[in-house]
C-alpha atoms as a PDB file:
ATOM      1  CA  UNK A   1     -63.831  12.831  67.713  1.00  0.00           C
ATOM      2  CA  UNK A   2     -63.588  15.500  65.353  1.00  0.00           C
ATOM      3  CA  UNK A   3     -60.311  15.373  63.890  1.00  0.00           C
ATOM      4  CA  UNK A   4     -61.441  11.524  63.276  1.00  0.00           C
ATOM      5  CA  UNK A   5     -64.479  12.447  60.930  1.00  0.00           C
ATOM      6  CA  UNK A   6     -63.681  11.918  56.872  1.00  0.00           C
ATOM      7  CA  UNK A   7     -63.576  15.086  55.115  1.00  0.00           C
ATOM      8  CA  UNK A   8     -64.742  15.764  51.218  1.00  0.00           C
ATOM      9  CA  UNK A   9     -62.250  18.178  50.050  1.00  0.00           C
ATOM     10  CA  UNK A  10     -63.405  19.456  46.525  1.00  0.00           C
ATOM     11  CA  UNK A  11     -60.701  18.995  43.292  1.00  0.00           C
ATOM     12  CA  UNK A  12     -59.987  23.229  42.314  1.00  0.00           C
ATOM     13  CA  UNK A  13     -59.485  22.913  38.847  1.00  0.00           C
ATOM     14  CA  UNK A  14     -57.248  25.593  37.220  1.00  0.00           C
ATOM     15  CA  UNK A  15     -57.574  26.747  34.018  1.00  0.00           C
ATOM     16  CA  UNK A  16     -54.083  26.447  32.016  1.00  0.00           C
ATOM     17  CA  UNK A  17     -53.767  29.932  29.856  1.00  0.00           C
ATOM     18  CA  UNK A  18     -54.214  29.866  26.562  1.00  0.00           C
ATOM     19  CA  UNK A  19     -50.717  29.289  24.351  1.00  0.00           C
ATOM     20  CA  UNK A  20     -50.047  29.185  21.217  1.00  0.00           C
ATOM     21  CA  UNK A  21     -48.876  25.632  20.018  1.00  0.00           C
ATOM     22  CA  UNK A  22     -45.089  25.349  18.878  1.00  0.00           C
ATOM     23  CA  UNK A  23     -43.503  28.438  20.889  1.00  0.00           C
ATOM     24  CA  UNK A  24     -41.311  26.053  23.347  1.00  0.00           C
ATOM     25  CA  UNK A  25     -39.651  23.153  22.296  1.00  0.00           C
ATOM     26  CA  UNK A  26     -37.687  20.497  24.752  1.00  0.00           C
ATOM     27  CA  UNK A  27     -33.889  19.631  23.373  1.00  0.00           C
ATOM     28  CA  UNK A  28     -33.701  15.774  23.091  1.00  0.00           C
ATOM     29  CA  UNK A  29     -30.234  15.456  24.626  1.00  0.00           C
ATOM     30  CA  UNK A  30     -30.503  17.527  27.838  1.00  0.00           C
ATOM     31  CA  UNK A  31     -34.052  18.106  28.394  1.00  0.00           C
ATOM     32  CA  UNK A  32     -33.736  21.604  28.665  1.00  0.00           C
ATOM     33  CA  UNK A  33     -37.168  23.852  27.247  1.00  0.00           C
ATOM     34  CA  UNK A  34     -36.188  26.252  24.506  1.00  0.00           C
ATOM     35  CA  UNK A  35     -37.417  29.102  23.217  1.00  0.00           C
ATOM     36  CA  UNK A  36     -38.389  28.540  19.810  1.00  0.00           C
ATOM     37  CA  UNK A  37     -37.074  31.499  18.266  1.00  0.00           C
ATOM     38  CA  UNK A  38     -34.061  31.348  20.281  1.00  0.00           C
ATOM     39  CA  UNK A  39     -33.149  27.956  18.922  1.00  0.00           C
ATOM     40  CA  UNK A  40     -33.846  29.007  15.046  1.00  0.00           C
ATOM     41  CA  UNK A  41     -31.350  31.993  16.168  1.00  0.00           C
ATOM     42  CA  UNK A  42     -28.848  29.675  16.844  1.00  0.00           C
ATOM     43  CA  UNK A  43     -29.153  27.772  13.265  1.00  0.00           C
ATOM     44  CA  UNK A  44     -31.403  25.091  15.284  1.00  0.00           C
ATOM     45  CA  UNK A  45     -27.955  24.615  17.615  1.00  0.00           C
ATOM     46  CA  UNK A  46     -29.483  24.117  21.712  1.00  0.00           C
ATOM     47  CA  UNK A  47     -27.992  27.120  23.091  1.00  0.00           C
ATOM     48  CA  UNK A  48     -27.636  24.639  26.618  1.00  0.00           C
ATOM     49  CA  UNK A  49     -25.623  21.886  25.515  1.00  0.00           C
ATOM     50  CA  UNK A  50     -25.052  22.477  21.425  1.00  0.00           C
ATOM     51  CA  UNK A  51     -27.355  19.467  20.471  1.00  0.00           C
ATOM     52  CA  UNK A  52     -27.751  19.819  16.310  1.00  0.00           C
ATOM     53  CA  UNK A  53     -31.240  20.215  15.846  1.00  0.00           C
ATOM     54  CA  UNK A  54     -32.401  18.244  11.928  1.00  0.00           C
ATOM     55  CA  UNK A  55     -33.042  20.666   9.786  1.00  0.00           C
ATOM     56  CA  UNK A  56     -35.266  20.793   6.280  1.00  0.00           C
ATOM     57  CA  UNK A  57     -33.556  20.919   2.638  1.00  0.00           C
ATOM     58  CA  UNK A  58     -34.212  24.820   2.021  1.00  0.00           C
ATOM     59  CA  UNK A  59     -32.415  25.507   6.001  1.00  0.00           C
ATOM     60  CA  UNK A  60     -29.540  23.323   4.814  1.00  0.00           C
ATOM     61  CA  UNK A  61     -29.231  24.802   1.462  1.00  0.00           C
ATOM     62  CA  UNK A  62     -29.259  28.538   2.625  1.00  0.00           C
ATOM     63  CA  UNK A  63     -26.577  27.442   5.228  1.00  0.00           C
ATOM     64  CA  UNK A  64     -24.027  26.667   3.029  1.00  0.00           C
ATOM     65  CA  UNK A  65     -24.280  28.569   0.053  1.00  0.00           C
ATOM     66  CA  UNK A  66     -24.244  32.339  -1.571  1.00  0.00           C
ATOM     67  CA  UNK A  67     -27.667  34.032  -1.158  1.00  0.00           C
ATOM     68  CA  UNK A  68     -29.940  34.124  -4.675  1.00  0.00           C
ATOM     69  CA  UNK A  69     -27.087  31.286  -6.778  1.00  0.00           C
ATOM     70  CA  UNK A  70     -28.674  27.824  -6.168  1.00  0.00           C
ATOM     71  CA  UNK A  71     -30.030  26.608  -9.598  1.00  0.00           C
ATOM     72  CA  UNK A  72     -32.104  23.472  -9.261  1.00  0.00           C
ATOM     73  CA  UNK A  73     -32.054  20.464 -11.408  1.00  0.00           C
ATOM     74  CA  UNK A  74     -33.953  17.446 -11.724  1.00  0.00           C
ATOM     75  CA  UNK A  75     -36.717  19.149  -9.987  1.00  0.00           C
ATOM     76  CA  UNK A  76     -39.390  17.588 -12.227  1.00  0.00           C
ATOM     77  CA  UNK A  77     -38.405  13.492 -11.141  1.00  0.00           C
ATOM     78  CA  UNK A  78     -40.577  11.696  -8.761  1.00  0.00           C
ATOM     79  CA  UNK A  79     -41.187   7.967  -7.510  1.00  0.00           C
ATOM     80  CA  UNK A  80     -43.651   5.599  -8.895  1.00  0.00           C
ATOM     81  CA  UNK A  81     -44.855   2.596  -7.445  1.00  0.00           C
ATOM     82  CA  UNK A  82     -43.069   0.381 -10.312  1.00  0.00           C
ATOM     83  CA  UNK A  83     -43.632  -2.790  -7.981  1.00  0.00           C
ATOM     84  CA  UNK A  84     -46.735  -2.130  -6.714  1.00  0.00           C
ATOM     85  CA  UNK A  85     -46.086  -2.468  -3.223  1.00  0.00           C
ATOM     86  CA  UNK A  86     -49.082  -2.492  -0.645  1.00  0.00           C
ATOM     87  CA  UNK A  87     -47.542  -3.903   3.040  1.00  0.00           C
ATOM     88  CA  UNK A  88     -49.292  -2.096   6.016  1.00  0.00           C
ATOM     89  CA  UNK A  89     -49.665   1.077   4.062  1.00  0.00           C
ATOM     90  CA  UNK A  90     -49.497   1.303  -0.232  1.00  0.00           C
ATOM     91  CA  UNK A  91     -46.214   2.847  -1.094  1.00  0.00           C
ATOM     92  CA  UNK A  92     -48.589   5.587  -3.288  1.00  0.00           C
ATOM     93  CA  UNK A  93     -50.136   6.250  -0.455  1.00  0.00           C
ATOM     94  CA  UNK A  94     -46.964   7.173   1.185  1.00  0.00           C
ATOM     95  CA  UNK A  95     -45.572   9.376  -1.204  1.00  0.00           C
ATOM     96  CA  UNK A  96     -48.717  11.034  -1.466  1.00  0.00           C
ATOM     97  CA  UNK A  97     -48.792  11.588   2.624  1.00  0.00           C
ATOM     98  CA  UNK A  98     -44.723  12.916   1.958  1.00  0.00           C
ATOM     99  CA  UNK A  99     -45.706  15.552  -0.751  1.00  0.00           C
ATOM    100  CA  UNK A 100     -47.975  17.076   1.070  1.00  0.00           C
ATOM    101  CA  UNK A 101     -45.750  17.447   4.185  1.00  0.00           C
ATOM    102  CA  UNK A 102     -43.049  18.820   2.943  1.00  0.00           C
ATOM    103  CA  UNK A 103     -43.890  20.417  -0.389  1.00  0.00           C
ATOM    104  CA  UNK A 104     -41.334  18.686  -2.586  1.00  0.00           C
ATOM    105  CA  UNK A 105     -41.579  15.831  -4.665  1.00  0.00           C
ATOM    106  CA  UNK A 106     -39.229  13.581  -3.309  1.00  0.00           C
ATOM    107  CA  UNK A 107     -36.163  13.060  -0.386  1.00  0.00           C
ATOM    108  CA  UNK A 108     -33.169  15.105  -2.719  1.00  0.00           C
ATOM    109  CA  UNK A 109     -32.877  18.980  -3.491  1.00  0.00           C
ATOM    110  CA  UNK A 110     -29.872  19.455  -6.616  1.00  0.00           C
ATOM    111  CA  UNK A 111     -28.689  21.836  -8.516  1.00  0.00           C
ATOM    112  CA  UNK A 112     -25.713  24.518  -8.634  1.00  0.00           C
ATOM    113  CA  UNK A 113     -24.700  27.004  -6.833  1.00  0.00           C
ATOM    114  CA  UNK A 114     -21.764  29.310  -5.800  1.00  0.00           C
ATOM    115  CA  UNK A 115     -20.317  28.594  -2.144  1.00  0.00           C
ATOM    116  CA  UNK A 116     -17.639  31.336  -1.456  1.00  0.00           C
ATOM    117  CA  UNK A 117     -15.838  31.846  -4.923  1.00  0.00           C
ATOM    118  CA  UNK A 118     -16.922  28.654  -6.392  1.00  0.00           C
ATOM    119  CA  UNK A 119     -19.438  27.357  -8.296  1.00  0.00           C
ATOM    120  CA  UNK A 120     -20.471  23.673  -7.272  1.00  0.00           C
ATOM    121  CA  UNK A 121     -22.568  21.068  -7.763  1.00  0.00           C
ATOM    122  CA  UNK A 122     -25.441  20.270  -4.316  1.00  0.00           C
ATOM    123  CA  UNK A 123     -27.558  18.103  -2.990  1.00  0.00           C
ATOM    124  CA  UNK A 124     -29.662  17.946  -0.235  1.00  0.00           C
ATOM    125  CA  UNK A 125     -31.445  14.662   1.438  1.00  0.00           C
ATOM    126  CA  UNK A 126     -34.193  15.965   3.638  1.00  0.00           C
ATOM    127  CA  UNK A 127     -34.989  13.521   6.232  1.00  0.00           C
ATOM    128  CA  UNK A 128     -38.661  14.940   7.045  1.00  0.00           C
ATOM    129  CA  UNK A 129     -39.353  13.210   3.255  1.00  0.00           C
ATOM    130  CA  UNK A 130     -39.871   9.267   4.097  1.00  0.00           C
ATOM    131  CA  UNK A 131     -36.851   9.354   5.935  1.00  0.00           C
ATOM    132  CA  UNK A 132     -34.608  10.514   2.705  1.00  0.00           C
ATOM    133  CA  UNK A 133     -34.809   6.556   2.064  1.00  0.00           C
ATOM    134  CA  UNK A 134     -32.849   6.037  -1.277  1.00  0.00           C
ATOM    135  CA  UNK A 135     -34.553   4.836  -3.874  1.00  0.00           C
ATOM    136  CA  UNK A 136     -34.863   4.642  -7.553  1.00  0.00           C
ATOM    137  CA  UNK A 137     -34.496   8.836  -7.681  1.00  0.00           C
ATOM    138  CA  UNK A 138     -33.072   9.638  -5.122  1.00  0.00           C
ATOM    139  CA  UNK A 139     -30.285   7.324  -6.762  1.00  0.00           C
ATOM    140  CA  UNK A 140     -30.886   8.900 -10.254  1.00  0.00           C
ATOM    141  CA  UNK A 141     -30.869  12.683  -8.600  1.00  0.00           C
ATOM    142  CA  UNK A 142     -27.497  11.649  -6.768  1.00  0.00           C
ATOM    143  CA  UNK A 143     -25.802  10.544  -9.898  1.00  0.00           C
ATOM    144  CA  UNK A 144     -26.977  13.139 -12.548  1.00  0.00           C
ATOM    145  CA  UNK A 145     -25.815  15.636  -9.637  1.00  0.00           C
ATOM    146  CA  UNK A 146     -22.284  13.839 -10.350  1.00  0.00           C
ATOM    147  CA  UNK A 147     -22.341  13.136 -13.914  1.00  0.00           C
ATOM    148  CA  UNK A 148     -23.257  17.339 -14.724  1.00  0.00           C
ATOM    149  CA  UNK A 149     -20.359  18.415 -12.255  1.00  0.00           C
ATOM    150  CA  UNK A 150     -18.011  16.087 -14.058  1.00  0.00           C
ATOM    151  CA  UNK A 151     -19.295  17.498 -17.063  1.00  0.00           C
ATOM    152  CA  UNK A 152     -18.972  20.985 -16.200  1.00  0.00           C
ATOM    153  CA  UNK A 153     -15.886  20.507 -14.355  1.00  0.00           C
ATOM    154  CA  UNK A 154     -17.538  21.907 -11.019  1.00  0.00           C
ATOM    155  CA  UNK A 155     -16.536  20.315  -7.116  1.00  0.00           C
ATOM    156  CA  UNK A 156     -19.571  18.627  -5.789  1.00  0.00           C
ATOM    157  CA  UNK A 157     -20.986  18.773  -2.456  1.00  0.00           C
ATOM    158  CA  UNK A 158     -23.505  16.781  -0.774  1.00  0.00           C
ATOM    159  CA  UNK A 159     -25.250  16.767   2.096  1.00  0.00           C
ATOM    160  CA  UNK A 160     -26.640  13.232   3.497  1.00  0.00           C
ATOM    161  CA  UNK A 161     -29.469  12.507   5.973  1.00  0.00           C
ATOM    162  CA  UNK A 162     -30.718   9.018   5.528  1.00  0.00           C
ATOM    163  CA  UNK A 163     -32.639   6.438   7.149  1.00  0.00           C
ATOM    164  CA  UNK A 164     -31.061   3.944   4.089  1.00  0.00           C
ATOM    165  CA  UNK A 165     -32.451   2.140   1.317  1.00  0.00           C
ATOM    166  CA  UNK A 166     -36.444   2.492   0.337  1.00  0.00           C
ATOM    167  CA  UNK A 167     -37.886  -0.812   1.435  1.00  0.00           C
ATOM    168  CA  UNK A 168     -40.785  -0.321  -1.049  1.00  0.00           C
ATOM    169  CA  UNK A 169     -38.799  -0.511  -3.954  1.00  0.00           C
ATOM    170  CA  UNK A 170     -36.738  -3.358  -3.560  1.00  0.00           C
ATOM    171  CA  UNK A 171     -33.648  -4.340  -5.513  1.00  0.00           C
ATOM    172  CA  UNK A 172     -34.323  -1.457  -7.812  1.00  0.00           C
ATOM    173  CA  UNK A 173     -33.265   0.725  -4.743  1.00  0.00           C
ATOM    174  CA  UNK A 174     -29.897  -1.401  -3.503  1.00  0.00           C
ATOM    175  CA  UNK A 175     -28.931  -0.611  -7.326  1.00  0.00           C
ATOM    176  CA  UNK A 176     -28.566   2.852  -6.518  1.00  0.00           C
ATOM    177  CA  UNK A 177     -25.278   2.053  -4.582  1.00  0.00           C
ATOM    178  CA  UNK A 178     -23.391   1.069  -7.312  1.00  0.00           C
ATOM    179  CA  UNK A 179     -24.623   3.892  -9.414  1.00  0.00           C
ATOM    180  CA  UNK A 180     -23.889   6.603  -7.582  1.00  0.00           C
ATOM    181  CA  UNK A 181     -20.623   5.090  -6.545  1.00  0.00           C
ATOM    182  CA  UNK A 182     -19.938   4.885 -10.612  1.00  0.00           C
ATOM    183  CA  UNK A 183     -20.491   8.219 -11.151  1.00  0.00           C
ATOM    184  CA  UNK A 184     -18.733   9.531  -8.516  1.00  0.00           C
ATOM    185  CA  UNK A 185     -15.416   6.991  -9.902  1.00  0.00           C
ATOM    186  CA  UNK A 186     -15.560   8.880 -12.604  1.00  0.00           C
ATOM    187  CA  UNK A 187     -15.677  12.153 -11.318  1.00  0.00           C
ATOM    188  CA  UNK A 188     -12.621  11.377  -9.361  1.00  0.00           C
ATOM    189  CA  UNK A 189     -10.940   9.964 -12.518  1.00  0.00           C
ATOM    190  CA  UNK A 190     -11.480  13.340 -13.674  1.00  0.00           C
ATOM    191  CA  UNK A 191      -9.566  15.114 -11.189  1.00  0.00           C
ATOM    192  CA  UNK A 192     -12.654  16.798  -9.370  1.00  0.00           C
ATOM    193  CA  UNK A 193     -13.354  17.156  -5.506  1.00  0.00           C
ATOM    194  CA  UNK A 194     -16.189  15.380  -4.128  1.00  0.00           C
ATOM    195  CA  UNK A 195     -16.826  17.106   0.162  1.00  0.00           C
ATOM    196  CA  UNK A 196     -19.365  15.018   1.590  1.00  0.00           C
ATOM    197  CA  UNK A 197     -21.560  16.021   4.741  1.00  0.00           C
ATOM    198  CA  UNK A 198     -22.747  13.959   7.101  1.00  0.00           C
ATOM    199  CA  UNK A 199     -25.930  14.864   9.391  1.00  0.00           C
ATOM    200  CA  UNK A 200     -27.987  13.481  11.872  1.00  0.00           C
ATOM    201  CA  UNK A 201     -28.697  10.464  10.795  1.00  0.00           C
ATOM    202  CA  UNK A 202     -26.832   9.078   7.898  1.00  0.00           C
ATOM    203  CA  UNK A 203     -27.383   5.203   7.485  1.00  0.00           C
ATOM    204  CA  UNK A 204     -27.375   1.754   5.813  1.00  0.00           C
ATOM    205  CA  UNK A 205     -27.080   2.241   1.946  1.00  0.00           C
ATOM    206  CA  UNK A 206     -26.165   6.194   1.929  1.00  0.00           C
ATOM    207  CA  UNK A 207     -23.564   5.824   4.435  1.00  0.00           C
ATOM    208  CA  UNK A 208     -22.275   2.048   2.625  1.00  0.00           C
ATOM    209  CA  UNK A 209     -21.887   4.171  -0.574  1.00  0.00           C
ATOM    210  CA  UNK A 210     -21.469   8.087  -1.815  1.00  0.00           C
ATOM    211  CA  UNK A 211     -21.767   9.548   2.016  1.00  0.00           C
ATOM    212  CA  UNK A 212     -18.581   8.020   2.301  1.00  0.00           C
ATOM    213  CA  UNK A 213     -17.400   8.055  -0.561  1.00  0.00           C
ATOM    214  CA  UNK A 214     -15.660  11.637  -0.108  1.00  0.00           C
ATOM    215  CA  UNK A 215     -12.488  13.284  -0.772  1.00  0.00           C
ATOM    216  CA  UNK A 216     -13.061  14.906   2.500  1.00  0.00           C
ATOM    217  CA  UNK A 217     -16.044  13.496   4.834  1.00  0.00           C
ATOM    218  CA  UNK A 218     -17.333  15.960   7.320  1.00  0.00           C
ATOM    219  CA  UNK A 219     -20.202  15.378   9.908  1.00  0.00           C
ATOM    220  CA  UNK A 220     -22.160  17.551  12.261  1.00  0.00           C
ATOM    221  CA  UNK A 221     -21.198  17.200  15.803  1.00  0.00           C
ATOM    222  CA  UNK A 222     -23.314  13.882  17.275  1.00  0.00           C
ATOM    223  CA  UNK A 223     -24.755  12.759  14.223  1.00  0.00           C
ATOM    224  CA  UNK A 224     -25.392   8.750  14.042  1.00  0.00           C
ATOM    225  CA  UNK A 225     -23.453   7.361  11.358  1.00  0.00           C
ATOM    226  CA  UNK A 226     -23.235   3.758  10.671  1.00  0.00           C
ATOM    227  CA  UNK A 227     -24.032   0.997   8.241  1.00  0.00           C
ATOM    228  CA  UNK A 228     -27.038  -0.707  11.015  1.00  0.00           C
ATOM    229  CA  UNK A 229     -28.265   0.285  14.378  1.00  0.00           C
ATOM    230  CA  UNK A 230     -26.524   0.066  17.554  1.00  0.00           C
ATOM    231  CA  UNK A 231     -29.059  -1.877  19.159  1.00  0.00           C
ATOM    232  CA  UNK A 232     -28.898  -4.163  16.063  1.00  0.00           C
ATOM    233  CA  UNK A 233     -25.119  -4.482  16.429  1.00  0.00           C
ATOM    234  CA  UNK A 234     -25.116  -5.249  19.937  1.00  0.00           C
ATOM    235  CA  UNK A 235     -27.743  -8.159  19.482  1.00  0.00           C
ATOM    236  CA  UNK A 236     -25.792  -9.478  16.789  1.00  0.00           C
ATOM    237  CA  UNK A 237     -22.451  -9.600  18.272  1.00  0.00           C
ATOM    238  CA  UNK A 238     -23.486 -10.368  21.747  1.00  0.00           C
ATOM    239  CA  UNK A 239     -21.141  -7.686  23.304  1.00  0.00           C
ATOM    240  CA  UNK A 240     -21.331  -4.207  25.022  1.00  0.00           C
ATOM    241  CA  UNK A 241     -20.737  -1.496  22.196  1.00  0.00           C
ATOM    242  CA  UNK A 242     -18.160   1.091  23.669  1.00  0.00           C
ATOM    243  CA  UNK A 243     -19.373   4.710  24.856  1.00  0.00           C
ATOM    244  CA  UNK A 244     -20.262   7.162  22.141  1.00  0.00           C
ATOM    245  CA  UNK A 245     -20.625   4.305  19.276  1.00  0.00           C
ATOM    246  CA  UNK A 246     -21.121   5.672  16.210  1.00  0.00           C
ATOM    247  CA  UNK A 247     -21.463   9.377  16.502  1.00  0.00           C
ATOM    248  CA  UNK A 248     -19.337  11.570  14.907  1.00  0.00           C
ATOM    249  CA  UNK A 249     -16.414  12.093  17.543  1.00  0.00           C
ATOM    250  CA  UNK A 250     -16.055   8.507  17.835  1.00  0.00           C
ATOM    251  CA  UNK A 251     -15.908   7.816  14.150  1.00  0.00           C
ATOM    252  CA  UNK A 252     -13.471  10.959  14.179  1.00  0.00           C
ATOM    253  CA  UNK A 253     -11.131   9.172  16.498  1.00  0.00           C
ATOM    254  CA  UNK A 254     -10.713   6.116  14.313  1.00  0.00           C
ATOM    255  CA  UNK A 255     -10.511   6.919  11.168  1.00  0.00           C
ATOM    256  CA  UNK A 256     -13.720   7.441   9.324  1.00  0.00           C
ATOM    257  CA  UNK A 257     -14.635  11.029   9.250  1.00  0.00           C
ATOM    258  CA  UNK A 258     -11.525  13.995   8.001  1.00  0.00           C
ATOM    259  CA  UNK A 259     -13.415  16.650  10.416  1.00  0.00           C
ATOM    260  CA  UNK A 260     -16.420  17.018  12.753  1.00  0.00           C
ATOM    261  CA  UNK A 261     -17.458  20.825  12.576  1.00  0.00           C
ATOM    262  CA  UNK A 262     -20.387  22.542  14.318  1.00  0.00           C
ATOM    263  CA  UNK A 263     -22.940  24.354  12.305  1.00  0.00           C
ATOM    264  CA  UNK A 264     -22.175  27.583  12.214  1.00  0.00           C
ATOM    265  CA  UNK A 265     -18.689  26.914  11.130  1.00  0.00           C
ATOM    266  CA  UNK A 266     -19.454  24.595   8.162  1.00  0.00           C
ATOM    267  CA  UNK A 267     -19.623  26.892   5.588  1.00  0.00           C
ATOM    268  CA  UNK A 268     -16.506  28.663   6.567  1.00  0.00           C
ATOM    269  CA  UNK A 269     -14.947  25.045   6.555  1.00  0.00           C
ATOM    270  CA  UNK A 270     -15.907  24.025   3.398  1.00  0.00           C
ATOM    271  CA  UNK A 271     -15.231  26.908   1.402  1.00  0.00           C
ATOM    272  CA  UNK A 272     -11.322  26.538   2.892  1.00  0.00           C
ATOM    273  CA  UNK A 273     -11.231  22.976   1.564  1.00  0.00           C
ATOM    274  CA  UNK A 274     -12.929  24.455  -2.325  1.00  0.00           C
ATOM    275  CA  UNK A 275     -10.057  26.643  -1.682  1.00  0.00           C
ATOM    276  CA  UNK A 276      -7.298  24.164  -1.351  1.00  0.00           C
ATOM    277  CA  UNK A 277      -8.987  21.626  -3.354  1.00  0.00           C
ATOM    278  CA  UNK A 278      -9.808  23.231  -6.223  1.00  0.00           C
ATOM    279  CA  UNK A 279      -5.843  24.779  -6.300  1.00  0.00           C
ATOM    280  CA  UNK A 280      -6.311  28.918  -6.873  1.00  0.00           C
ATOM    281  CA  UNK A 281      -7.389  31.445  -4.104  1.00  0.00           C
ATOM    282  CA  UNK A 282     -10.485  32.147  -3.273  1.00  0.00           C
ATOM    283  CA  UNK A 283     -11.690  34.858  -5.003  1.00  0.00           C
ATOM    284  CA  UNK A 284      -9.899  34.302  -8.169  1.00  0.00           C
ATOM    285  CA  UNK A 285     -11.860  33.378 -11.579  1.00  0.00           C
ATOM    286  CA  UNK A 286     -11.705  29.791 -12.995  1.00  0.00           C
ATOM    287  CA  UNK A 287      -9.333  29.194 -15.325  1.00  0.00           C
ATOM    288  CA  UNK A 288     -10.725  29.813 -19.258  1.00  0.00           C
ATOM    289  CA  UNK A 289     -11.403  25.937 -20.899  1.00  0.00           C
ATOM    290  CA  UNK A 290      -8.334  26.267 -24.041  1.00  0.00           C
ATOM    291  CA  UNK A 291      -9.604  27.583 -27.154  1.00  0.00           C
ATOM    292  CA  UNK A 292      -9.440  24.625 -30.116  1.00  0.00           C
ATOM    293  CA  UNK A 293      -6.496  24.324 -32.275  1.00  0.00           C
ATOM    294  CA  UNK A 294      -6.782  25.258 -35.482  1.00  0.00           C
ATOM    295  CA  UNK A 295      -7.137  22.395 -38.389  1.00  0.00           C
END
């Protein structure tokens, strides 16, 4: 019969329209497509559910300071392969690959700048540069950042992103614990604020020394903070890890963090605390350093 025979039914293939590459871009947490320029309207916040989007050094930077202050330092460091490590991929080769993605010479942005009424001291760990592992100057960049604030007498800030220490240098790069943790002893000796920030993701090494390390320690909404990995935890201890471990809000609830603030609020929050911290109004000038007695 008829309606028994097999039937070739051609494929109709449609032609998908032409689009320019990088317009839409799908939010990680609820799976909702965004419009690209929506989402850099928004400070790289998803407009659905308010997922904090990692941003680059320069993004960070111009969130948090005074338009046309920032002075770098340090600009002219960068790693060298002092062990000559090869592994699947030559650490040279790496760096090499890094520079040319992002432009910049290694995982730290310093220098001054003014945030409200106050000059301080800032870094920046950008996590698009080998993860802003920490090694030999990323440790150096950290601690001259500390050692010139004390100096000057200027509240530092920093802003951490980190995937932890930089396997390809070793021991020299576990070193950089205790020497940014030195300098920033001695900066509290001194009587100086230290604010530290803590994004999306802030790990191992960084987080076991100056990320938390802080006067006050402030964090993103649902950034991933912890010394290892969840999954890492859980195989170790043999146990379920509760809901929510290590993110921000959990951390918030027991102790770690002082304040979890959402992007668009964190410069607002942090020029409150140079406020209080640094003990005059906003506004007013620094105090003049005493003129020398006379002999």
């Amino acid at each position: 019969m008829a309606f028994l025979r097999k039937r070739n039914y051609s494929t109709v293939k449609v032609r998908k329209r032409d689009m320019p590459d990088g317009l839409w871009l799908k939010c990680p947490s609820c799976n909702e497509i965004i419009f690209k320029q929506e989402l850099e309207a928004a400070l790289n916040v998803c407009p659905k559910c308010g997922h904090h989007f990692q941003i680059g050094r320069r993004q960070r930077l111009d969130l948090l300071i005074e338009p046309g202050s920032f002075e770098e330092w340090d600009a002219q460091l960068y790693s060298v392969d002092t062990l000559g490590f090869t592994g699947v991929a030559p650490y040279l080769e790496k760096l090499e690959e890094n520079r040319k993605k992002t432009g910049c010479r290694d995982a730290m942005l310093c220098g001054r700048a003014r945030i409200g009424a106050h000059r301080a001291a800032i870094g920046v760990m950008d996590f698009n540069f080998l993860g802003a592992s920490m090694g030999s100057v990323v440790g150096e960049m950290v601690t001259r950042l500390i050692e010139r604030a004390t100096r000057e007498r200027l509240p530092a800030l920093i802003s951490c992103a980190s995937g932890g220490a930089r396997m390809y240098e070793g021991m020299l790069s576990l070193m950089q614990m205790a020497k940014t943790s030195g300098a920033l002893a001695r900066h509290a000796e001194a009587g100086l604020p230290y604010i530290s920030l803590l994004t999306h993701p802030t790990t191992a090494g960084v987080m076991a020394s100056f990320a938390t390390l802080g006067d006050v320690i402030v964090a993103e909404p649902g950034a991933l903070i912890g010394f290892a990995g969840p999954r890492v935890i859980k195989e170790a201890t043999q146990q379920d890890l509760p809901a929510g471990f290590q993110r921000a809000e959990f951390l918030l609830q027991h102790g770690l963090l002082d304040m979890v603030v959402p992007r668009k609020d964190l410069k607002a929050a942090i020029v409150r605390l140079l406020d209080f911290m640094m003990g005059r109004p906003a506004g007013a000038p620094a105090p003049k350093p005493a003129a020398p007695a006379e002999a």
